[in-house]
C-alpha atoms as a PDB file:
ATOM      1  CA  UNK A   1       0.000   0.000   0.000  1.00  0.00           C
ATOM      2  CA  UNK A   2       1.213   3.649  -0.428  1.00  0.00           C
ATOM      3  CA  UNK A   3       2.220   5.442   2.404  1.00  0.00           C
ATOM      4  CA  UNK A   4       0.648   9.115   3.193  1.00  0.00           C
ATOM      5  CA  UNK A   5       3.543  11.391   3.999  1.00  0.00           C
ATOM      6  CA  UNK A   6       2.371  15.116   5.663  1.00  0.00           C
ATOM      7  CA  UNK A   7       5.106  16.345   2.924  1.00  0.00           C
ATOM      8  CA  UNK A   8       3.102  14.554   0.242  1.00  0.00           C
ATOM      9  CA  UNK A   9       2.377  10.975  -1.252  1.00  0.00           C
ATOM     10  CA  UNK A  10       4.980   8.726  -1.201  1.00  0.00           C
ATOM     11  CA  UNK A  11       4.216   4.866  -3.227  1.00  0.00           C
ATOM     12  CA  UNK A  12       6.063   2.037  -2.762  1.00  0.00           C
ATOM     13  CA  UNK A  13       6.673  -1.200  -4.341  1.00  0.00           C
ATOM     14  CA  UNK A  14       6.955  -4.021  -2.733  1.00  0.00           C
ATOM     15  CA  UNK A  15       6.892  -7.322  -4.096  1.00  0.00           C
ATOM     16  CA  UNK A  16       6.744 -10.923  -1.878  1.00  0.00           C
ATOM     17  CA  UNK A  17       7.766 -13.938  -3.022  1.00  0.00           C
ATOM     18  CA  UNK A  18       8.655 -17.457  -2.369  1.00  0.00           C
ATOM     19  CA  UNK A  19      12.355 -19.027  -2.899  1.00  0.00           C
ATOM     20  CA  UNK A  20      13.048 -22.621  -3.289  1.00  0.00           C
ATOM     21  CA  UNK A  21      16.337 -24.296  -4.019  1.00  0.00           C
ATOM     22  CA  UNK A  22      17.003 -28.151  -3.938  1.00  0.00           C
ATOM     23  CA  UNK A  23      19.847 -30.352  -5.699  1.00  0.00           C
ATOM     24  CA  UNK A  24      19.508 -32.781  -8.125  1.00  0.00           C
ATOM     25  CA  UNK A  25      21.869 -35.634  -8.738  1.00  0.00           C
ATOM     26  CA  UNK A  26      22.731 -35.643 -12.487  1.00  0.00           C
ATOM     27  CA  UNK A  27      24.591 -38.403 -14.367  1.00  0.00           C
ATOM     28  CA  UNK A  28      25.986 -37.520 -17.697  1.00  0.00           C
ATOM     29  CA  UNK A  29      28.673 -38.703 -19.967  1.00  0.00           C
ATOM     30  CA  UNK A  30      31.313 -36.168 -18.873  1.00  0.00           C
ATOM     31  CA  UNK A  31      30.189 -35.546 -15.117  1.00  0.00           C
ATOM     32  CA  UNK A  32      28.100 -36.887 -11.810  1.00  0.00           C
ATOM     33  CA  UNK A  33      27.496 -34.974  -9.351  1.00  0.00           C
ATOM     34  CA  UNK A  34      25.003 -32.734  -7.858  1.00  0.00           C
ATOM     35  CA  UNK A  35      22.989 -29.609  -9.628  1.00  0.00           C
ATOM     36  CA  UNK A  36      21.502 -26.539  -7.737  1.00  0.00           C
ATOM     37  CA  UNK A  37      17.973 -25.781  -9.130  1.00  0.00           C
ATOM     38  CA  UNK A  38      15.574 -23.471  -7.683  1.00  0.00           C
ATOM     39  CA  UNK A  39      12.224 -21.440  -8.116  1.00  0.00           C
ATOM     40  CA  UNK A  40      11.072 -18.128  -7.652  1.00  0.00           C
ATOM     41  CA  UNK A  41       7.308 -17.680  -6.746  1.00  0.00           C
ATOM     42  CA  UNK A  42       5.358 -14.676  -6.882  1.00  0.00           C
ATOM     43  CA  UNK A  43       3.124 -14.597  -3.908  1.00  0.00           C
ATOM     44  CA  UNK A  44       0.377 -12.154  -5.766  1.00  0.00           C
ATOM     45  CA  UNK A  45      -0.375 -12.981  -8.762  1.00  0.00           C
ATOM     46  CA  UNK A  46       0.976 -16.608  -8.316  1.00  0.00           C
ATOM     47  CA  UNK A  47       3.658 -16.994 -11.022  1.00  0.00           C
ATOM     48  CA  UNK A  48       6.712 -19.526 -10.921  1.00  0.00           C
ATOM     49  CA  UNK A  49       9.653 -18.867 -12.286  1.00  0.00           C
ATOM     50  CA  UNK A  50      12.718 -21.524 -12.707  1.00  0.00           C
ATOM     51  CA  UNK A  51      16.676 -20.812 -12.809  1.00  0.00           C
ATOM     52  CA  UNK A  52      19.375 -23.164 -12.420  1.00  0.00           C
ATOM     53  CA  UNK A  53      22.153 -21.181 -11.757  1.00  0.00           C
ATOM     54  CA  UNK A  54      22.354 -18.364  -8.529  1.00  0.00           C
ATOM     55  CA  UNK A  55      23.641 -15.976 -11.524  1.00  0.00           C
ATOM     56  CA  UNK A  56      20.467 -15.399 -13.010  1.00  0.00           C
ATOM     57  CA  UNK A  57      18.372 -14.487  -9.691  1.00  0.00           C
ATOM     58  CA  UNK A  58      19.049 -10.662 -10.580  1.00  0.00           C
ATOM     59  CA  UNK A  59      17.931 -10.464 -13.920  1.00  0.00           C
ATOM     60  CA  UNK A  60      14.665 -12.728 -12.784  1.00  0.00           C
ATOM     61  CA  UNK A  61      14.243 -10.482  -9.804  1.00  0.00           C
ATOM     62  CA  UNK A  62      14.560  -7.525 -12.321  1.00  0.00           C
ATOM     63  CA  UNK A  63      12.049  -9.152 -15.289  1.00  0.00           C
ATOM     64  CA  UNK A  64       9.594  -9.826 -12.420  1.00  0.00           C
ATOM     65  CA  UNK A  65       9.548  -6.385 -10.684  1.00  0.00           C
ATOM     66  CA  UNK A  66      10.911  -3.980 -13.044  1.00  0.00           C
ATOM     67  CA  UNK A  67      13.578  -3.375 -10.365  1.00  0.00           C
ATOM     68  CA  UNK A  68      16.912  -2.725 -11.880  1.00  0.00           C
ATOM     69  CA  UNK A  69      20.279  -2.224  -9.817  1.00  0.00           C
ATOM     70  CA  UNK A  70      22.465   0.587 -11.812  1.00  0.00           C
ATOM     71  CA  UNK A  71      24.562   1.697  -8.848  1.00  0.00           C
ATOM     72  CA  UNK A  72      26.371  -1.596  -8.425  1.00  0.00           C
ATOM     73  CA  UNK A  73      27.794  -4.305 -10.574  1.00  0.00           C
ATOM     74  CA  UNK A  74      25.912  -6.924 -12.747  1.00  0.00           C
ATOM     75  CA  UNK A  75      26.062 -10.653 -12.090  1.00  0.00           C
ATOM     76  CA  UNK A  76      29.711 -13.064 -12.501  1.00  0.00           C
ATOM     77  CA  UNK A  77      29.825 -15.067 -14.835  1.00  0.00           C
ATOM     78  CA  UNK A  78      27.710 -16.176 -17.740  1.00  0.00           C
ATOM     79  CA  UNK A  79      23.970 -15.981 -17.410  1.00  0.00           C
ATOM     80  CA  UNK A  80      21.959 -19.054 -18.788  1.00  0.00           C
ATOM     81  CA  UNK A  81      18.378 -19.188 -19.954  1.00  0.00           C
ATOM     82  CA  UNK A  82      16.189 -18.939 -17.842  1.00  0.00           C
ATOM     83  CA  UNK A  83      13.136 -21.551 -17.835  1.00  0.00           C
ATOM     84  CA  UNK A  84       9.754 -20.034 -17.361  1.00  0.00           C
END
């Protein structure tokens, strides 16, 4: 809800939301070992959103609230696609 300020009106944005992460044992040709995977979960509207890498948390967190971070660095590393 916006707040009422006596200097004027002041709205804010806030945005709540579930995170789940879990590990998944993955056998391949080249590798076994375990995988981080995770959700994201708008709690209104209800939307889920998948990642698989901690990486691409900001640029979910930005495509979900608009919310971009242009005082501070981006993300290491590569980004992956995100599943939706």
């Amino acid at each position: 809800m916006p707040e009422k300020r006596s200097e004027g009106f002041v709205a804010k944005q806030r945005f709540a939301f579930v995170l789940r992460l879990w590990l998944e044992t993955e056998v391949s040709h080249a590798t076994t070992g375990m995988v981080l995977r995770g959700s994201l979960e708008l709690v209104e509207p209800k939307e889920v959103y998948y990642f698989s890498s901690f990486n691409q948390i900001p640029t979910l967190l930005q495509t979900i609230t608009g919310w971009s971070n242009q005082s501070g660095p981006g993300p290491a590393g590569e980004e992956g696609k995100m599943e939706t």
